[in-house]
Structures are given as structure tokens and as C-alpha cells.
C-alpha atoms as a PDB file:
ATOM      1  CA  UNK A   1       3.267  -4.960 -11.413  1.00  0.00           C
ATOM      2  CA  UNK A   2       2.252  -2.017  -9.910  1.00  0.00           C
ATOM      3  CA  UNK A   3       4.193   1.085  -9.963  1.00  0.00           C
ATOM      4  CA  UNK A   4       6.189   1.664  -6.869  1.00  0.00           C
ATOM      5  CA  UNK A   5       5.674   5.315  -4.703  1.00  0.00           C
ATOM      6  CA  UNK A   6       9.702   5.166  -4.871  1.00  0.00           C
ATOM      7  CA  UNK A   7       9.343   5.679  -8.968  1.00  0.00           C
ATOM      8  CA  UNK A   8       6.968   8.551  -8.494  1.00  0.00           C
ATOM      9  CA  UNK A   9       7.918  11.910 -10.132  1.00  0.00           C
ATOM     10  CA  UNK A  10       7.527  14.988  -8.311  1.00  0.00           C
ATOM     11  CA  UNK A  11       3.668  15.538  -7.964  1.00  0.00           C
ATOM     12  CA  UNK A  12       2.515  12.065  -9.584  1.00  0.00           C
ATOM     13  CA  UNK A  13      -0.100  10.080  -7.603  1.00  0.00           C
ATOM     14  CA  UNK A  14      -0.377   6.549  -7.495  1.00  0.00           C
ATOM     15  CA  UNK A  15      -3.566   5.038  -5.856  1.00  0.00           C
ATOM     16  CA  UNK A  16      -3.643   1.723  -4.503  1.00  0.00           C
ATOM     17  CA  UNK A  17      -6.629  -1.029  -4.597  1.00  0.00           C
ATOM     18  CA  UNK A  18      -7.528  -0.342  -1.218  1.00  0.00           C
ATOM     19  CA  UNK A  19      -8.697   3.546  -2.028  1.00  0.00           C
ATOM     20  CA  UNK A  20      -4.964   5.012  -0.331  1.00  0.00           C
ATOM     21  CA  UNK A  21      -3.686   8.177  -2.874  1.00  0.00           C
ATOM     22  CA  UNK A  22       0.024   8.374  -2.785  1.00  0.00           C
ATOM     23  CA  UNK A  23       1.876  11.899  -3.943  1.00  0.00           C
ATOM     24  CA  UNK A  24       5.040  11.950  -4.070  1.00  0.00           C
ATOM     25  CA  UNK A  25       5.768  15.909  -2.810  1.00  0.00           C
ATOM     26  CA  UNK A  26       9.004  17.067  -1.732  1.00  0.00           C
ATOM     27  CA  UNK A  27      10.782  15.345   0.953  1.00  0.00           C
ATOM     28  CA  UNK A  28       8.465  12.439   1.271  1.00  0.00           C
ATOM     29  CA  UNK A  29       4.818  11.155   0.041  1.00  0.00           C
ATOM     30  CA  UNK A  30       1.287  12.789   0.879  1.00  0.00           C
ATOM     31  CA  UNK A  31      -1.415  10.399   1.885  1.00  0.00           C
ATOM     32  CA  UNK A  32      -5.052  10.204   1.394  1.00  0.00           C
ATOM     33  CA  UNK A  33      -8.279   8.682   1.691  1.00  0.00           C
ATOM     34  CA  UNK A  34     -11.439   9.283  -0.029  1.00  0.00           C
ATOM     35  CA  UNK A  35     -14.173   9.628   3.651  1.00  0.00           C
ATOM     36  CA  UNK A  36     -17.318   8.156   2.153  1.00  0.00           C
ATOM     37  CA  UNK A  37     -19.570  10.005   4.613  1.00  0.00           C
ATOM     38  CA  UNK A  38     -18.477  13.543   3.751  1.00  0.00           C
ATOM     39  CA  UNK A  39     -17.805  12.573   0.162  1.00  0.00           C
ATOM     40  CA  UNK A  40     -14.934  14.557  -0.068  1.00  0.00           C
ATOM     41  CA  UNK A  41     -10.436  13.277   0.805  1.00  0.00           C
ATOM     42  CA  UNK A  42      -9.681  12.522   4.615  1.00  0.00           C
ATOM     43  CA  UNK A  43      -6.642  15.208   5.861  1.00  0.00           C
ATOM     44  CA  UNK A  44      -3.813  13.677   3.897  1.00  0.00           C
ATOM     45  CA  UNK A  45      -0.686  12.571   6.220  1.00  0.00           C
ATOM     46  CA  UNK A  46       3.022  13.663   5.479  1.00  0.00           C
ATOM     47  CA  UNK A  47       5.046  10.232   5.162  1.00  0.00           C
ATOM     48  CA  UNK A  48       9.009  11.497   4.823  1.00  0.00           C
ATOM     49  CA  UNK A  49      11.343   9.897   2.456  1.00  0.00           C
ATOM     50  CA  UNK A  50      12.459   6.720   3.977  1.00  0.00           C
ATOM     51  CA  UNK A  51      14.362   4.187   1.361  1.00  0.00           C
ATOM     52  CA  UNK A  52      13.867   1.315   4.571  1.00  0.00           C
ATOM     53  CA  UNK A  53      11.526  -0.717   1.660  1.00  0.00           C
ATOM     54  CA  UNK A  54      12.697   0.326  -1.117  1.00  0.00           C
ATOM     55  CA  UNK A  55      13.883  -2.992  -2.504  1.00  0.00           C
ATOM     56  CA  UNK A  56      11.900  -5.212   0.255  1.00  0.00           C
ATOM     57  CA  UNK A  57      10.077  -6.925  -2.614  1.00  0.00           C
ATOM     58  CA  UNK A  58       7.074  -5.231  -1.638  1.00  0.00           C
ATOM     59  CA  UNK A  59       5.358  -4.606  -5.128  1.00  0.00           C
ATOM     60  CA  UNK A  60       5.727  -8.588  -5.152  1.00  0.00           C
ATOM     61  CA  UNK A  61       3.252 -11.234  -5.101  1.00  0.00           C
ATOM     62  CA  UNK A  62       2.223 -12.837  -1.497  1.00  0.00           C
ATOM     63  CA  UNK A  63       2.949 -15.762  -0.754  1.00  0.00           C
ATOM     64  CA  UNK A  64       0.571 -18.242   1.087  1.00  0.00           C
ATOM     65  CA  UNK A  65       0.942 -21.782   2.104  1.00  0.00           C
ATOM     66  CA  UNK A  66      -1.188 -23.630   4.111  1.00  0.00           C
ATOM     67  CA  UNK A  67      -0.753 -27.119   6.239  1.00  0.00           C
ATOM     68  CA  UNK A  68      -4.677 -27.167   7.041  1.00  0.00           C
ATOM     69  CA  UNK A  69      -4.592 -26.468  10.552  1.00  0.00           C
ATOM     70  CA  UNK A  70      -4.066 -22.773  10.650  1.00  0.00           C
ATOM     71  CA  UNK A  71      -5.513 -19.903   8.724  1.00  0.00           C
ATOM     72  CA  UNK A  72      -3.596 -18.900   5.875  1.00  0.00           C
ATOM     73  CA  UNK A  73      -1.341 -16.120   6.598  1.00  0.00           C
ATOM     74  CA  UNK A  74       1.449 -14.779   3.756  1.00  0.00           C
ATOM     75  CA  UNK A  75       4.725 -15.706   4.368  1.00  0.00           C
ATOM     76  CA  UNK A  76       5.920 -11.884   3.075  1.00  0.00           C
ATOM     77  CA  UNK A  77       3.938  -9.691   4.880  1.00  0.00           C
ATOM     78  CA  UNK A  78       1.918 -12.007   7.342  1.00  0.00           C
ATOM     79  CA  UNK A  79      -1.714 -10.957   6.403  1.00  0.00           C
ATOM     80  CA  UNK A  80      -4.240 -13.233   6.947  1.00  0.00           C
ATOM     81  CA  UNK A  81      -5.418 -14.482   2.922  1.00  0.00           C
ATOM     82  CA  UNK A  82      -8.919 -12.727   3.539  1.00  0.00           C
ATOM     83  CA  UNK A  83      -7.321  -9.344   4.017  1.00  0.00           C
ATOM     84  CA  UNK A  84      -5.495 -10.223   0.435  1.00  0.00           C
ATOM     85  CA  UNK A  85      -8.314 -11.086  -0.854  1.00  0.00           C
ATOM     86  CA  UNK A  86     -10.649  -8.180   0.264  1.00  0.00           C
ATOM     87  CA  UNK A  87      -8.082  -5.394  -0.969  1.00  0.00           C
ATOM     88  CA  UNK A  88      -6.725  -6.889  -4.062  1.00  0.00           C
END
């Protein structure tokens, strides 16, 4: 499992599959994206501390079921399977 931003220390980064940097900086997390066309980080964004997901499960596996007559969507966070399957 993945380590969650919530178990961050002060100043520890975490970066996801999908190229996002998480630092965990006082107050909240700092996050950033690598710009491929300038080859250097995108202006990071100020996320503050918010415990809302904390224990949500989030860090868990998706979950997909199908019945064959709709795309596959996950029955945690409702992305379609090919978003899941592109970033993971």
C-alpha cells in the first residue's frame, strides 16, 4: 500500500503514479506537477489540512464490477476502469 499524505512528516514528499508531488508543509500539503514543455515543476498549490479522508479507505484497492451493459466504473471512487488503468 502506498503511503498516505496524512503519514507524511514535516517536509517529506510522496509522489503518486500519475506524476502529482505531495509535501506535507505546515498547515496543509504543497502540490506539484512536473510541465513537460518547460521541463521544469508547474506552480505548486497550497491544499490545507483537512482530515475529511483521512480514513475514507482511499489508499484502498478499487473496486469494479461489471453486468456487461455499462462501462466499468469503480464502485469507491466512480472512475471509469480506463482512467485506473492509465494512472496505475
Amino acid at each position: 500500500m502506498e503511503k498516505s499524505i496524512y503519514d507524511l512528516k514535516l517536509h517529506e514528499c510522496v509522489t503518486m503514479p500519475w506524476g502529482i508531488t505531495i509535501m506535507r508543509v505546515p498547515g496543509g500539503w504543497i502540490y506539484d506537477a512536473w510541465n513537460p514543455d518547460t521541463d521544469c515543476f508547474k506552480l505548486g498549490m497550497f491544499i490545507p489540512y483537512s482530515n475529511e479522508f483521512q480514513n475514507s479507505g482511499i489508499n484502498e484497492p478499487c473496486i469494479f464490477e461489471s453486468d456487461n451493459t455499462t462501462p466499468e466504473n469503480c464502485k469507491k471512487c466512480g472512475n471509469p476502469k480506463w482512467i485506473h488503468d492509465k494512472f496505475s
